[in-house]
PDB file of N, CA and C in Angstrom:
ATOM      1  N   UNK A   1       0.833  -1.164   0.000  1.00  0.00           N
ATOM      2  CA  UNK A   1       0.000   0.000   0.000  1.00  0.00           C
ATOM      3  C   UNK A   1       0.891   1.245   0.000  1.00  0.00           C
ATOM      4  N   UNK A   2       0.505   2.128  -1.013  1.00  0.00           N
ATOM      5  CA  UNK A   2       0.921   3.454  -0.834  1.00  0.00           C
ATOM      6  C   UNK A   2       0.592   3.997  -0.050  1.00  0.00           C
ATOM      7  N   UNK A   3       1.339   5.233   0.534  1.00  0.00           N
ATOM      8  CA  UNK A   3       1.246   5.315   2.394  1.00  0.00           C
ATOM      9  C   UNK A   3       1.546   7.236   2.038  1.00  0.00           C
ATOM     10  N   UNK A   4       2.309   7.227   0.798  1.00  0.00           N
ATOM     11  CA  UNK A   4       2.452   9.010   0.533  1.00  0.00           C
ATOM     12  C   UNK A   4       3.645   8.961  -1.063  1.00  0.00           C
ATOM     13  N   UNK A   5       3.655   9.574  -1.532  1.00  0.00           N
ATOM     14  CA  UNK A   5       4.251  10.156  -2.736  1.00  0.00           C
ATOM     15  C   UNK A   5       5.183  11.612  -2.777  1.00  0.00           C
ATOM     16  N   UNK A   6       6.299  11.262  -2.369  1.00  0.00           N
ATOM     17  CA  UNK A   6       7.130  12.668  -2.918  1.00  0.00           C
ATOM     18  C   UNK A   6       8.438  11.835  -3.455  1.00  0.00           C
ATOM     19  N   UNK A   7       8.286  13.153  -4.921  1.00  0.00           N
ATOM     20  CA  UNK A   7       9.628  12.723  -5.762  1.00  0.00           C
ATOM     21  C   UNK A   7      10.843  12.537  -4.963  1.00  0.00           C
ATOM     22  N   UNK A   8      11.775  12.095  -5.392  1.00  0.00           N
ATOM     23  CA  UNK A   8      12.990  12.381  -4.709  1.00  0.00           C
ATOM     24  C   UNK A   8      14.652  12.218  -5.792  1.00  0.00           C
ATOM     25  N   UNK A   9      14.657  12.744  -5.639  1.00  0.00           N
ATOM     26  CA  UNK A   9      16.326  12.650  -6.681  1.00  0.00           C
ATOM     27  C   UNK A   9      16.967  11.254  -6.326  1.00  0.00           C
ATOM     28  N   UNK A  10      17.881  11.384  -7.230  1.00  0.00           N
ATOM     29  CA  UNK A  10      19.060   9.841  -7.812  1.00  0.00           C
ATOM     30  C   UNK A  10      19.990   9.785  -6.795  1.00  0.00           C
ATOM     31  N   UNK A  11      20.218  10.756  -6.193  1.00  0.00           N
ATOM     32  CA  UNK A  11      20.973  10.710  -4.859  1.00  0.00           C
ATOM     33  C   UNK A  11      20.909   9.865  -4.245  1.00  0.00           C
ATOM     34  N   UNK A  12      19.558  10.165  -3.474  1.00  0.00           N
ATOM     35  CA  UNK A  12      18.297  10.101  -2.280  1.00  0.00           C
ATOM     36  C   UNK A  12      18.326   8.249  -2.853  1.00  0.00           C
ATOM     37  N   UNK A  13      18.312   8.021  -3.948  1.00  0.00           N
ATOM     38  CA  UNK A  13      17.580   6.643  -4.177  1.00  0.00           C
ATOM     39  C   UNK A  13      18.767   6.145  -3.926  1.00  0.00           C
ATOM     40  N   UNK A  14      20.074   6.391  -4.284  1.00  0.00           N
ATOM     41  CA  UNK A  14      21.133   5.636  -4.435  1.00  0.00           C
ATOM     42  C   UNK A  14      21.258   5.450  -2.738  1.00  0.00           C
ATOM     43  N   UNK A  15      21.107   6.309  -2.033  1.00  0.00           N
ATOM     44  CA  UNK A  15      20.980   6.017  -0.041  1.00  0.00           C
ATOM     45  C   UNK A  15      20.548   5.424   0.035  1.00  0.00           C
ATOM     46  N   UNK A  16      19.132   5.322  -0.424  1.00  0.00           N
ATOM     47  CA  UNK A  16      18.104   4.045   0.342  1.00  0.00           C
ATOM     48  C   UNK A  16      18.359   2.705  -0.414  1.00  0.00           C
ATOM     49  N   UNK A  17      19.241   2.640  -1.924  1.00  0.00           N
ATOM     50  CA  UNK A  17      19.436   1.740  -1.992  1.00  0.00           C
ATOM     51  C   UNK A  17      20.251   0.872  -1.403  1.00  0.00           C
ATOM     52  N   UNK A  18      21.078   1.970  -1.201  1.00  0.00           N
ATOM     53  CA  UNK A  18      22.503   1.403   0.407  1.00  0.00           C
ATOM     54  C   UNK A  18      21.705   0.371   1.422  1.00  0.00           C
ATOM     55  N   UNK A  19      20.757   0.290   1.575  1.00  0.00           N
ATOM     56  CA  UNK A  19      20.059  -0.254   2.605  1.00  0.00           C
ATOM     57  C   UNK A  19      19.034  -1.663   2.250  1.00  0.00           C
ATOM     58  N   UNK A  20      19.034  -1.917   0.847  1.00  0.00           N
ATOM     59  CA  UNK A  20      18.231  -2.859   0.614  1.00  0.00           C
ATOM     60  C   UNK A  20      19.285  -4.023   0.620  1.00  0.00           C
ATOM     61  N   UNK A  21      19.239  -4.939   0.593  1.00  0.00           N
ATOM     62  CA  UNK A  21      19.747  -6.562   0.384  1.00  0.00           C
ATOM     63  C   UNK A  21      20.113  -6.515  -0.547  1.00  0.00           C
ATOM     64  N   UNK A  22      21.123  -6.947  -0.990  1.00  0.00           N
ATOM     65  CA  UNK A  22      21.552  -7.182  -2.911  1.00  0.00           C
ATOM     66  C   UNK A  22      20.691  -8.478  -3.172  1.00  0.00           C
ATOM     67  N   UNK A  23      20.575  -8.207  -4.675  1.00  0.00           N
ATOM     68  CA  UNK A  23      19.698  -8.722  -5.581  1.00  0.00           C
ATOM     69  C   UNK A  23      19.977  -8.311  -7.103  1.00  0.00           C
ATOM     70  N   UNK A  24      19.011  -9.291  -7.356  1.00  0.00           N
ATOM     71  CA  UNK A  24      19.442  -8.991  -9.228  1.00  0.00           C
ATOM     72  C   UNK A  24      18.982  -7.267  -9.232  1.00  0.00           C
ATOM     73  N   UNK A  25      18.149  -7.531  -9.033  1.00  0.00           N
ATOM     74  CA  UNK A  25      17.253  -5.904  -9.137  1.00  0.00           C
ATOM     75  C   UNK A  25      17.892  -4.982  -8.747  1.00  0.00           C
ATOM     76  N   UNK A  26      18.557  -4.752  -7.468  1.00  0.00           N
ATOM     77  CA  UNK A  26      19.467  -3.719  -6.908  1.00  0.00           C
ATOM     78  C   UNK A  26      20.365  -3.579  -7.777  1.00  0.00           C
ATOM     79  N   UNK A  27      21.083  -4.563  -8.594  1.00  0.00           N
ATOM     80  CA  UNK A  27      22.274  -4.786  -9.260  1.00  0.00           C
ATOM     81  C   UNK A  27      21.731  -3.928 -10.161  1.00  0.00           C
ATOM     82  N   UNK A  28      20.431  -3.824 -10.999  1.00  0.00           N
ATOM     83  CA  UNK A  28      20.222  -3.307 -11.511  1.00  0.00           C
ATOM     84  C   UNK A  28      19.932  -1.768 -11.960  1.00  0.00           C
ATOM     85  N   UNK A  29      19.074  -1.367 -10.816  1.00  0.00           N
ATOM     86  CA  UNK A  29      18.905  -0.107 -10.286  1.00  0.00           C
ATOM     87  C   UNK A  29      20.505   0.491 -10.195  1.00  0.00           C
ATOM     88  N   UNK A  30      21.418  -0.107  -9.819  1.00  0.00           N
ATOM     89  CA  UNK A  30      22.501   0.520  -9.579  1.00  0.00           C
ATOM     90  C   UNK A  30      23.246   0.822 -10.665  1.00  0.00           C
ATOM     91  N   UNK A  31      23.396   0.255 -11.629  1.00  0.00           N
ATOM     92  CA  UNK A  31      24.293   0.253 -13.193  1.00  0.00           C
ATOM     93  C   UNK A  31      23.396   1.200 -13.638  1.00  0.00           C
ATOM     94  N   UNK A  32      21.794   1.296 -13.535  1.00  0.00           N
ATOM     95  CA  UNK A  32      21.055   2.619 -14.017  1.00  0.00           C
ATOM     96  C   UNK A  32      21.369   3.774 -13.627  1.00  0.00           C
ATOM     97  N   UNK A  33      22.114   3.815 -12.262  1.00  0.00           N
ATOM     98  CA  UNK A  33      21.976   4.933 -11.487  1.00  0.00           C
ATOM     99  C   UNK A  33      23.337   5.248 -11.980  1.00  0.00           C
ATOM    100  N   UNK A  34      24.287   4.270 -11.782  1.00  0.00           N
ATOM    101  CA  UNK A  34      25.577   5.086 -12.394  1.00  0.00           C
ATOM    102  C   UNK A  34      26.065   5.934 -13.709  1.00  0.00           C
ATOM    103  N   UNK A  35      24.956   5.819 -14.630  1.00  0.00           N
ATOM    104  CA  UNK A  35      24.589   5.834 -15.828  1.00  0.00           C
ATOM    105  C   UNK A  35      24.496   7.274 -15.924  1.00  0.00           C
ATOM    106  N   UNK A  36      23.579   8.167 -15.098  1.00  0.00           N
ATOM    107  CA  UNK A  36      22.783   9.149 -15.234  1.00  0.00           C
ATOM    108  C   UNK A  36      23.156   9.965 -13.408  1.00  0.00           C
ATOM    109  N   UNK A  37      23.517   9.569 -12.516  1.00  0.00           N
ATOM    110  CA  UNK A  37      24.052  10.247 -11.811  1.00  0.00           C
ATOM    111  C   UNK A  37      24.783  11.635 -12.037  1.00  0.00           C
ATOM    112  N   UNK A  38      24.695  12.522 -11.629  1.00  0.00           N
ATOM    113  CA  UNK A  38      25.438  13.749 -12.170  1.00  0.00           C
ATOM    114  C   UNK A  38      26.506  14.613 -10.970  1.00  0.00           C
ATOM    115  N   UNK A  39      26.008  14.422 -10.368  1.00  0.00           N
ATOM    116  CA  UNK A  39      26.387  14.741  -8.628  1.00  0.00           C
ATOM    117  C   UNK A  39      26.837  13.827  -7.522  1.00  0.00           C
ATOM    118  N   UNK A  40      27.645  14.495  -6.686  1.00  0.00           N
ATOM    119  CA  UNK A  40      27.899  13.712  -5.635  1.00  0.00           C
ATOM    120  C   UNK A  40      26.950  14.107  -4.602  1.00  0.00           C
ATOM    121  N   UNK A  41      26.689  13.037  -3.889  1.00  0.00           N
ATOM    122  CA  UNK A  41      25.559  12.899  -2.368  1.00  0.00           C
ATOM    123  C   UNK A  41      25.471  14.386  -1.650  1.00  0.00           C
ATOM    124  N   UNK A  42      26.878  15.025  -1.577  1.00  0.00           N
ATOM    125  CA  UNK A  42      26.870  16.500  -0.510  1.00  0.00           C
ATOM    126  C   UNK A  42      26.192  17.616  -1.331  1.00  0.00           C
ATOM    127  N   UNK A  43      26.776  17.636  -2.892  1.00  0.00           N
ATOM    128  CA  UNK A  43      26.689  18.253  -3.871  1.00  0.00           C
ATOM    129  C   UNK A  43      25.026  18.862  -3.903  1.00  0.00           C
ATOM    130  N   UNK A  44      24.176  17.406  -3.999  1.00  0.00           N
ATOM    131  CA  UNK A  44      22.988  17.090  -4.012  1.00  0.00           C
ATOM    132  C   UNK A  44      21.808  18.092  -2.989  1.00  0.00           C
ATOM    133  N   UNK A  45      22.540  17.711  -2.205  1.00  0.00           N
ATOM    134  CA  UNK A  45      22.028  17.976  -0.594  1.00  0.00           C
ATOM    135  C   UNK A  45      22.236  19.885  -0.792  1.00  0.00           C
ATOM    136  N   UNK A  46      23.418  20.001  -1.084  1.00  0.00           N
ATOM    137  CA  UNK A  46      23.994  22.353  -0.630  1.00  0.00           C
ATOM    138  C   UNK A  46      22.799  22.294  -1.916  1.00  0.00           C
ATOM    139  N   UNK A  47      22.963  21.704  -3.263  1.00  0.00           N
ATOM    140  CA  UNK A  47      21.343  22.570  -4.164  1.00  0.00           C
ATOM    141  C   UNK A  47      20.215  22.432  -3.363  1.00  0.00           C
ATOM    142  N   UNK A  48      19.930  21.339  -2.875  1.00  0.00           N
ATOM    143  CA  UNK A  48      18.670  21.324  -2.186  1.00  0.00           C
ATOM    144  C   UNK A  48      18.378  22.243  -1.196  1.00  0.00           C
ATOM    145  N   UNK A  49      19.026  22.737  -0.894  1.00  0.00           N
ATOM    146  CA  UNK A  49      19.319  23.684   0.929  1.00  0.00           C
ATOM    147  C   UNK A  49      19.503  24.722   0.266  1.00  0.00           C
ATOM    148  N   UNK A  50      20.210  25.156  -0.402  1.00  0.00           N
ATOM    149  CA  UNK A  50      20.176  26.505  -1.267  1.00  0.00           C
ATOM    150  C   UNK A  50      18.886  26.681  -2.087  1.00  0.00           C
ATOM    151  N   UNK A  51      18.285  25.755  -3.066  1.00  0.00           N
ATOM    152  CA  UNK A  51      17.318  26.268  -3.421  1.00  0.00           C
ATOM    153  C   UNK A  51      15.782  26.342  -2.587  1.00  0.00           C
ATOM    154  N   UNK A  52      15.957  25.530  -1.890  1.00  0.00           N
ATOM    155  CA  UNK A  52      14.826  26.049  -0.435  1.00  0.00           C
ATOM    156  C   UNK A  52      15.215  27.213   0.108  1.00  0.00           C
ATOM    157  N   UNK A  53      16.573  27.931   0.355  1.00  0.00           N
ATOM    158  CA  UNK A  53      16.369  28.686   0.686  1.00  0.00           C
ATOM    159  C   UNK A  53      15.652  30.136   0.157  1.00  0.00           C
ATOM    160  N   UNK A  54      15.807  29.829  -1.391  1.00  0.00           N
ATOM    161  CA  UNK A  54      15.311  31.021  -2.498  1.00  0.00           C
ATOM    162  C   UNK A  54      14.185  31.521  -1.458  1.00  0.00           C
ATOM    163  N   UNK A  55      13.218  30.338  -1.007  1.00  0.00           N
ATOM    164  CA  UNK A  55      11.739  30.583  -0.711  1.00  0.00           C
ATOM    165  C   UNK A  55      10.453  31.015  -1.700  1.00  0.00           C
ATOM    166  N   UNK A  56      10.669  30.405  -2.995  1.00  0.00           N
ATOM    167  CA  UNK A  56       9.616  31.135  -3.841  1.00  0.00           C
ATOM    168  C   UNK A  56       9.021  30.488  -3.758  1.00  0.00           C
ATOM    169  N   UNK A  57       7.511  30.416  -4.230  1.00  0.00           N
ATOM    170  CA  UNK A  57       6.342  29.625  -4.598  1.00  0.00           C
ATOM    171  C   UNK A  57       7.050  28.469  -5.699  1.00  0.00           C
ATOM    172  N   UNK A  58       7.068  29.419  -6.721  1.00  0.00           N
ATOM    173  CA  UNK A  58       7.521  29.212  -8.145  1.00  0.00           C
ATOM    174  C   UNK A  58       7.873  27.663  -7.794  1.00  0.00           C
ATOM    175  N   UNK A  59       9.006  27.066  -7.439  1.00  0.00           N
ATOM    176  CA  UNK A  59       9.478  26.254  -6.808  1.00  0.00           C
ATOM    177  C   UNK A  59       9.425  25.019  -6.291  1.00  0.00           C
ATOM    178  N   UNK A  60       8.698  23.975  -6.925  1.00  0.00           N
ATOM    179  CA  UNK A  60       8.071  22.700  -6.237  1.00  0.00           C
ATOM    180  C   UNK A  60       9.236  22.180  -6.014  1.00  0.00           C
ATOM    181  N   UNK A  61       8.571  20.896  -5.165  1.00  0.00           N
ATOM    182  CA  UNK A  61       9.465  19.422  -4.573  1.00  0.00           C
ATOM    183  C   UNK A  61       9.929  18.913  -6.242  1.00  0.00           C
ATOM    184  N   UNK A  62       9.193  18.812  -7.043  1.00  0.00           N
ATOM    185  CA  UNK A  62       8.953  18.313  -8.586  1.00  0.00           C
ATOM    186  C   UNK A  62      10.216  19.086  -9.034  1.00  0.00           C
ATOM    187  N   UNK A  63      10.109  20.309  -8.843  1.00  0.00           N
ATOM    188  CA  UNK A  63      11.179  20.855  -9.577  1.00  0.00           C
ATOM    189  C   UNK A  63      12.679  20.541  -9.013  1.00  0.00           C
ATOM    190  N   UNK A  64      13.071  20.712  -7.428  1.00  0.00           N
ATOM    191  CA  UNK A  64      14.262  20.748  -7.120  1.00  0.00           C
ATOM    192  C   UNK A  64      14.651  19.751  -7.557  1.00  0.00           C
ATOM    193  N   UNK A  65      14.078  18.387  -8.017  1.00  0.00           N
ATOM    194  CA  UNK A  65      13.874  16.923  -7.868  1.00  0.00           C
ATOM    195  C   UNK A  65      14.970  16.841  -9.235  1.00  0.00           C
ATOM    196  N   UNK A  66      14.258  17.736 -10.669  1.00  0.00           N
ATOM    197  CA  UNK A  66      15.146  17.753 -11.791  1.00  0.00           C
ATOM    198  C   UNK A  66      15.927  18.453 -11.690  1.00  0.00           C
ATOM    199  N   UNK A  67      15.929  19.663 -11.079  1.00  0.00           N
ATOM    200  CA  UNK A  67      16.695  20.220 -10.973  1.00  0.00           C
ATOM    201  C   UNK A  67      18.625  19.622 -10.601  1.00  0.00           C
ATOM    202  N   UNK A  68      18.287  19.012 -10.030  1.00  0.00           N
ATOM    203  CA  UNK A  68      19.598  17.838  -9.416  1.00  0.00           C
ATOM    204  C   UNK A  68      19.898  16.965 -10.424  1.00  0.00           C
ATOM    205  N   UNK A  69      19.230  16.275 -10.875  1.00  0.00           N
ATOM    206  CA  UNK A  69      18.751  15.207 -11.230  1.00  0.00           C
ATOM    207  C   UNK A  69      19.485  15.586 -12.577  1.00  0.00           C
ATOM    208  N   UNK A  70      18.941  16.249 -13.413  1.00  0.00           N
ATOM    209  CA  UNK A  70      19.559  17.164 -14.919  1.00  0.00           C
ATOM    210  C   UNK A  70      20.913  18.441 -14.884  1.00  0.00           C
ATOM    211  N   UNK A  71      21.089  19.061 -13.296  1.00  0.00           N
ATOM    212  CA  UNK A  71      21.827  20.326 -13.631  1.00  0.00           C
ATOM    213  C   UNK A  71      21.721  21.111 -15.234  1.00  0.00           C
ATOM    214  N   UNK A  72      20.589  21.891 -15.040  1.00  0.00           N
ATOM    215  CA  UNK A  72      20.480  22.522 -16.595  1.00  0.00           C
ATOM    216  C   UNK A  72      21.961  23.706 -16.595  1.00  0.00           C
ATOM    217  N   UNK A  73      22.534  23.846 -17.819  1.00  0.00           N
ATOM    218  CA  UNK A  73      23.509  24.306 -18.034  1.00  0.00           C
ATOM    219  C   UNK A  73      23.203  26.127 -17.979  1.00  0.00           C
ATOM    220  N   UNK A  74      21.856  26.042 -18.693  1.00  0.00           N
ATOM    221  CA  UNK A  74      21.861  27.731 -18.766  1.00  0.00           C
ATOM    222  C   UNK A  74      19.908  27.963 -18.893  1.00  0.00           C
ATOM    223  N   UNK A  75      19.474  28.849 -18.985  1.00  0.00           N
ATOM    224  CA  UNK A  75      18.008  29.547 -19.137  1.00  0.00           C
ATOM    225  C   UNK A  75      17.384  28.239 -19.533  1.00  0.00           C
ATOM    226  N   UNK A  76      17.905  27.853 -20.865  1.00  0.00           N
ATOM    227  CA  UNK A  76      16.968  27.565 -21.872  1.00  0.00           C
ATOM    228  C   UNK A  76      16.827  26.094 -21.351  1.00  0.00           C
ATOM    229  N   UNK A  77      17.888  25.295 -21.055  1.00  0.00           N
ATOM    230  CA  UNK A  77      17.526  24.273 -20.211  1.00  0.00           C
ATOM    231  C   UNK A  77      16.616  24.154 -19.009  1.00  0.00           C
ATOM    232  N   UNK A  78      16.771  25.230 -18.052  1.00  0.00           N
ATOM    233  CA  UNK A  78      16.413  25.449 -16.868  1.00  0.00           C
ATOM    234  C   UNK A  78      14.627  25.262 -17.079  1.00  0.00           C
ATOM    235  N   UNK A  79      14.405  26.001 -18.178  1.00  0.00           N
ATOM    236  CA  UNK A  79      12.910  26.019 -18.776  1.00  0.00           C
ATOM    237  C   UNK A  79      12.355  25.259 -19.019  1.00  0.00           C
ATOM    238  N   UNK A  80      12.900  23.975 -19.146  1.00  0.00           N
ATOM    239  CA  UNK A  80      12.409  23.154 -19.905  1.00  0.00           C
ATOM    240  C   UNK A  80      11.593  22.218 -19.031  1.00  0.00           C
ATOM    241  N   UNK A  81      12.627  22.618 -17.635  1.00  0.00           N
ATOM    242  CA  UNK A  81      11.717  21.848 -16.543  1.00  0.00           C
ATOM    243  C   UNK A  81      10.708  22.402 -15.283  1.00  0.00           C
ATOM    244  N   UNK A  82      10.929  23.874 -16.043  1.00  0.00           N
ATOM    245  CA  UNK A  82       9.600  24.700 -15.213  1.00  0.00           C
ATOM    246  C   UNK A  82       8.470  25.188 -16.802  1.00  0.00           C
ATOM    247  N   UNK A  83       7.865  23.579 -16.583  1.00  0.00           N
ATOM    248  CA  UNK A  83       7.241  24.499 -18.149  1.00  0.00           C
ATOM    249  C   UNK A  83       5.428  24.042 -17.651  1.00  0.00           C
ATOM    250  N   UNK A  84       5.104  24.294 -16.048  1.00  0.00           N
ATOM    251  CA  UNK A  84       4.223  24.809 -15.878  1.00  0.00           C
ATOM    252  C   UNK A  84       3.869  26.287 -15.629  1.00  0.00           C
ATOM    253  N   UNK A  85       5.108  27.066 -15.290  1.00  0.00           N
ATOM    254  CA  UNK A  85       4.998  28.561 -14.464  1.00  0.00           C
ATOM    255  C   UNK A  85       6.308  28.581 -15.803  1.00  0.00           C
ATOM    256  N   UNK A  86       6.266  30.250 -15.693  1.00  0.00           N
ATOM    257  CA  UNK A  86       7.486  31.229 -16.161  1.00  0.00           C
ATOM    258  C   UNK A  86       8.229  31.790 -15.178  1.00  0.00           C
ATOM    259  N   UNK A  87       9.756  31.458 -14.696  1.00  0.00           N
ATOM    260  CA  UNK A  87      10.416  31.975 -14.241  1.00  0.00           C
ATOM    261  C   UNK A  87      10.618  33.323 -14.716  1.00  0.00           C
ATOM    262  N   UNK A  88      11.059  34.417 -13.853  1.00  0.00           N
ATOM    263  CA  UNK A  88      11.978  35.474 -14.528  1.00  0.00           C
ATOM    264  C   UNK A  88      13.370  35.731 -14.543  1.00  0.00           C
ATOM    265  N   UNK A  89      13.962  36.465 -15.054  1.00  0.00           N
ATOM    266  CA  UNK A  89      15.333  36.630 -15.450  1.00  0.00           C
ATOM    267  C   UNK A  89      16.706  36.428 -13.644  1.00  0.00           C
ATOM    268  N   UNK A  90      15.750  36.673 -12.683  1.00  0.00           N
ATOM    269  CA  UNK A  90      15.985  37.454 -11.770  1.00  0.00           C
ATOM    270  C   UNK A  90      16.322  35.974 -10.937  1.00  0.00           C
ATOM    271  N   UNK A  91      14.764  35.184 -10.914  1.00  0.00           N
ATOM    272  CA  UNK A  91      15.012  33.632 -10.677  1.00  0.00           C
ATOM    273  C   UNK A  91      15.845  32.757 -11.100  1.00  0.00           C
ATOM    274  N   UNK A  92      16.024  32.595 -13.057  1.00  0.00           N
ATOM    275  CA  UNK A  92      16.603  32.090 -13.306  1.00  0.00           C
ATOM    276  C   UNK A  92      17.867  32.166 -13.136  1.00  0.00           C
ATOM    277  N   UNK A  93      18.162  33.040 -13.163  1.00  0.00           N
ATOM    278  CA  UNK A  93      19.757  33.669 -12.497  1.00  0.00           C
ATOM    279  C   UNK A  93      20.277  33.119 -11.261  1.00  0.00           C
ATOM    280  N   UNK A  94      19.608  33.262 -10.470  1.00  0.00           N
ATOM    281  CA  UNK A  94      19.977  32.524  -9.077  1.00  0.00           C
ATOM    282  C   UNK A  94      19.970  31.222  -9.189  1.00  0.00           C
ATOM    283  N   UNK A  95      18.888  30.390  -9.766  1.00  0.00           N
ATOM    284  CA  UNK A  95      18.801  28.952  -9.720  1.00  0.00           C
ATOM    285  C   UNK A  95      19.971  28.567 -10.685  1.00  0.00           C
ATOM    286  N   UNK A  96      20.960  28.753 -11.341  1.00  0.00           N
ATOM    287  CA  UNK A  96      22.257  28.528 -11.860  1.00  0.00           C
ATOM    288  C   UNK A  96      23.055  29.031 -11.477  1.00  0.00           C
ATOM    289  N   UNK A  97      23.071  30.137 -10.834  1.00  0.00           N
ATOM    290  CA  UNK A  97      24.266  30.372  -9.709  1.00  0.00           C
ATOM    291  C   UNK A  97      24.129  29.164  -8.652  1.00  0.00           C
ATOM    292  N   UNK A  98      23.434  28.782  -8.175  1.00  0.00           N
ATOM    293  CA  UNK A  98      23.328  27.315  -7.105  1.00  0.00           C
ATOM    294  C   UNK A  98      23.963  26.568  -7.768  1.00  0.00           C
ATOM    295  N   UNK A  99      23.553  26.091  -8.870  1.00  0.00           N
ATOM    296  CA  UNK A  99      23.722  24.717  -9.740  1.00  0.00           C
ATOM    297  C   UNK A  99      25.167  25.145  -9.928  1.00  0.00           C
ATOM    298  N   UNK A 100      25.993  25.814  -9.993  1.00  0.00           N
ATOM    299  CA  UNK A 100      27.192  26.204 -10.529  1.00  0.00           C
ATOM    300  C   UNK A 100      28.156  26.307  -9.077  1.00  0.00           C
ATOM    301  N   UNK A 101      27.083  26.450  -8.188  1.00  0.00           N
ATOM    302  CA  UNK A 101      28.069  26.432  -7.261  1.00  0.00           C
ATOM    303  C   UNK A 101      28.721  27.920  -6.786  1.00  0.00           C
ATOM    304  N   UNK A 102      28.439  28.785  -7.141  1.00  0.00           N
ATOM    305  CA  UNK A 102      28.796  30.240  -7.048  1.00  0.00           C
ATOM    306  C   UNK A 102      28.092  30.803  -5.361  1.00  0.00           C
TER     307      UNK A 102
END
């Protein structure tokens, strides 16, 4: 039974996979994850804490989620994964100064 639903980044999964039993399946999940990983675990964690700190609406769980998950390089990427709301120049700016690490 489903009990609640929030996204969570490749990080986050690669932790809790730390914790399951090996298996074919884990084996599996894991060669996926190494695949598409982009970040390291701490890395993961200062975007997440930095971009909560922005405090905007704008901003879902959904979003920080790709946000990690993809690191968009510049605007036009960044857009691609807020393409329910329009960021402005002012937002987008900051949310790649995080991702960059600045």
């Amino acid at each position: 039974m489903i009990l609640e639903r929030t996204p969570i980044h490749m990080n986050k999964v690669d932790q809790i996979l730390q914790e399951i039993p090996d298996s074919d399946k884990k084996q599996e999940i894991e060669i996926f994850l190494k695949k598409f990983l982009k970040t390291k675990p701490d890395k993961a964690k200062k975007i997440e804490e930095e971009l909560g700190k922005l405090d905007s609406l704008k901003i879902k769980r959904e979003h920080v989620v790709k946000i990690i998950d993809l690191l968009p390089g510049d605007a036009s990427d960044l857009n691609k994964i807020f393409t329910d709301i329009s960021l402005n120049e002012d937002e987008t700016n900051k949310i790649l100064e995080i991702i960059k690490g600045k």
